[in-house]
C-alpha atoms as a PDB file:
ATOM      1  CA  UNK A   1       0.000   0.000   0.000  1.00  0.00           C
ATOM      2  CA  UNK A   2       1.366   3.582  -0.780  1.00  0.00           C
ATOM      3  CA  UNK A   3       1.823   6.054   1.641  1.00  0.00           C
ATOM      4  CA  UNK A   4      -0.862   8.971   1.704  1.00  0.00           C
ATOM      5  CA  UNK A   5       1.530  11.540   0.340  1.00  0.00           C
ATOM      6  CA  UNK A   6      -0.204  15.286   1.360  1.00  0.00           C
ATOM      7  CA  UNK A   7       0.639  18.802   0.363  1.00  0.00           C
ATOM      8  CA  UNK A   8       2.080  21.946   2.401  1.00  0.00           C
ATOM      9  CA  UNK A   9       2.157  25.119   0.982  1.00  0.00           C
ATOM     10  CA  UNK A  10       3.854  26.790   4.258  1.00  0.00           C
ATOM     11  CA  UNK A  11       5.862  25.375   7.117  1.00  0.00           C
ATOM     12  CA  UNK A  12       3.193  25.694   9.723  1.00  0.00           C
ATOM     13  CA  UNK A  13       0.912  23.943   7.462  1.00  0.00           C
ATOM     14  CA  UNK A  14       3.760  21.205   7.398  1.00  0.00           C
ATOM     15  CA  UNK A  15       3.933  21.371  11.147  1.00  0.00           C
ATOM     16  CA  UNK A  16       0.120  21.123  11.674  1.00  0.00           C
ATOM     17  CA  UNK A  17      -0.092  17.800   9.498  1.00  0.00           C
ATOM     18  CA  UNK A  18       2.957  15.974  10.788  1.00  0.00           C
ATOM     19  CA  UNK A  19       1.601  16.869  14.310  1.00  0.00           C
ATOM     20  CA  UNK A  20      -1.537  15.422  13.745  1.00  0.00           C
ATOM     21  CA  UNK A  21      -0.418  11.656  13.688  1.00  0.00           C
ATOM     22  CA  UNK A  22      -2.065  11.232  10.573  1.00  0.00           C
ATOM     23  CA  UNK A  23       0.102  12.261   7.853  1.00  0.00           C
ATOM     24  CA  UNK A  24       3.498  10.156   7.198  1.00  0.00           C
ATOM     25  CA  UNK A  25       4.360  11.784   4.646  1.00  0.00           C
ATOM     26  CA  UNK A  26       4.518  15.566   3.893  1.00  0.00           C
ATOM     27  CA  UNK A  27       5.924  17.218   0.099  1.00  0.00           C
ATOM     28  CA  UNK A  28       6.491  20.800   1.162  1.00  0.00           C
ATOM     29  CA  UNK A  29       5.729  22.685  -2.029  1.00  0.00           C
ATOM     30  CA  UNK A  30       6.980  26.203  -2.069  1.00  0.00           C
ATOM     31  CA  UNK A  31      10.457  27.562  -2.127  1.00  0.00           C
ATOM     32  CA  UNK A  32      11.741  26.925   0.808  1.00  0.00           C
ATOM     33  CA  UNK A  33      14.675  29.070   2.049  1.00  0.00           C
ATOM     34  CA  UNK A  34      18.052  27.861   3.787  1.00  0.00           C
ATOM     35  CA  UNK A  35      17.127  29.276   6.821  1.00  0.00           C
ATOM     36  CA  UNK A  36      13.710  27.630   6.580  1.00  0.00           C
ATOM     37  CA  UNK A  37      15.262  24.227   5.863  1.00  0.00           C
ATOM     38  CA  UNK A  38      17.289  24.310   8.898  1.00  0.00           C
ATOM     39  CA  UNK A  39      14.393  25.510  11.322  1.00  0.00           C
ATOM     40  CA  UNK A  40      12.245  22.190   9.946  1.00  0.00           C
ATOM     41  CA  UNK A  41      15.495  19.892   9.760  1.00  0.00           C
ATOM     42  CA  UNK A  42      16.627  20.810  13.633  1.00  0.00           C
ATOM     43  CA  UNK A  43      12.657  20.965  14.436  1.00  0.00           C
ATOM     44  CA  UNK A  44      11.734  17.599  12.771  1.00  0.00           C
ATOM     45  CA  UNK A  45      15.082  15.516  12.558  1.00  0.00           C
ATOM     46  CA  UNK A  46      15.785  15.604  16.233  1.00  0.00           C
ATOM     47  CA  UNK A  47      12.415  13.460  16.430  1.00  0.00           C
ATOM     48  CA  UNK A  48      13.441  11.044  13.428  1.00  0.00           C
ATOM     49  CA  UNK A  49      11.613  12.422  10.606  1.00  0.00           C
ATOM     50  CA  UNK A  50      13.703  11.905   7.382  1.00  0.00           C
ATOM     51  CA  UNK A  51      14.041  14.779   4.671  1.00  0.00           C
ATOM     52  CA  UNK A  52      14.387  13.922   1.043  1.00  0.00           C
ATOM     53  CA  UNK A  53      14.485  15.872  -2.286  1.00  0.00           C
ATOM     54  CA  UNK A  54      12.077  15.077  -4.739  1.00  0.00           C
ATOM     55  CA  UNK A  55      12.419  16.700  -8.046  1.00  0.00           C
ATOM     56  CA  UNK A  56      12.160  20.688  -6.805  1.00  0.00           C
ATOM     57  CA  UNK A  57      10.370  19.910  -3.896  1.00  0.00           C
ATOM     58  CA  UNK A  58      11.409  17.885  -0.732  1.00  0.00           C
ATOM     59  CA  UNK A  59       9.359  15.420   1.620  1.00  0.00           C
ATOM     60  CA  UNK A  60       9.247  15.299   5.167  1.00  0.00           C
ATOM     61  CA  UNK A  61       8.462  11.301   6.373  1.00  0.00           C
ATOM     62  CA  UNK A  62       8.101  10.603   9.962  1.00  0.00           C
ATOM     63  CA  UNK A  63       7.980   6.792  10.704  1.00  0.00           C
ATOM     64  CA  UNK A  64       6.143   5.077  14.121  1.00  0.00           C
ATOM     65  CA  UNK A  65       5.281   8.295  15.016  1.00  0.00           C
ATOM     66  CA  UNK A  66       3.404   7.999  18.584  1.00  0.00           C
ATOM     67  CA  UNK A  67      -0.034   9.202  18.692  1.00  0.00           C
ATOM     68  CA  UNK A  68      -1.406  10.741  22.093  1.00  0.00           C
ATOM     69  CA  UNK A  69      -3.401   8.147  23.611  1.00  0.00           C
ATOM     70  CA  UNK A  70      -6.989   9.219  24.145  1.00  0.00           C
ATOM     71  CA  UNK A  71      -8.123   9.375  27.858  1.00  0.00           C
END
């Protein structure tokens, strides 16, 4: 089965679906800036994600991410 692959058009958009638990897999499509790279690599890649380039755009993955548990 293939990943659900969704769509950010700004970082906190990127942020909001990662945090969600529901989203693996997130192509940030705008131009991101060096500075901006850094701020979602040291953000994201202290908690495992991985950060690939895909064609002009890159994808953020986080794996066995935990979900809150519901009380």
């Amino acid at each position: 089965m293939k990943q659900q692959l969704s769509t950010a058009t700004n970082y906190g958009e990127a942020c909001e679906m990662l945090r969600s638990g529901y989203v693996k897999h997130v192509r940030l499509n705008w131009n991101v800036g060096s500075d901006e790279f850094f701020r979602i690599a040291s953000d994201w890649c202290d908690t495992g994600a991985k950060i690939k380039k895909d064609g002009d755009s890159f994808i953020i993955s986080v794996k066995g991410f935990p979900i809150p548990r519901q009380h």
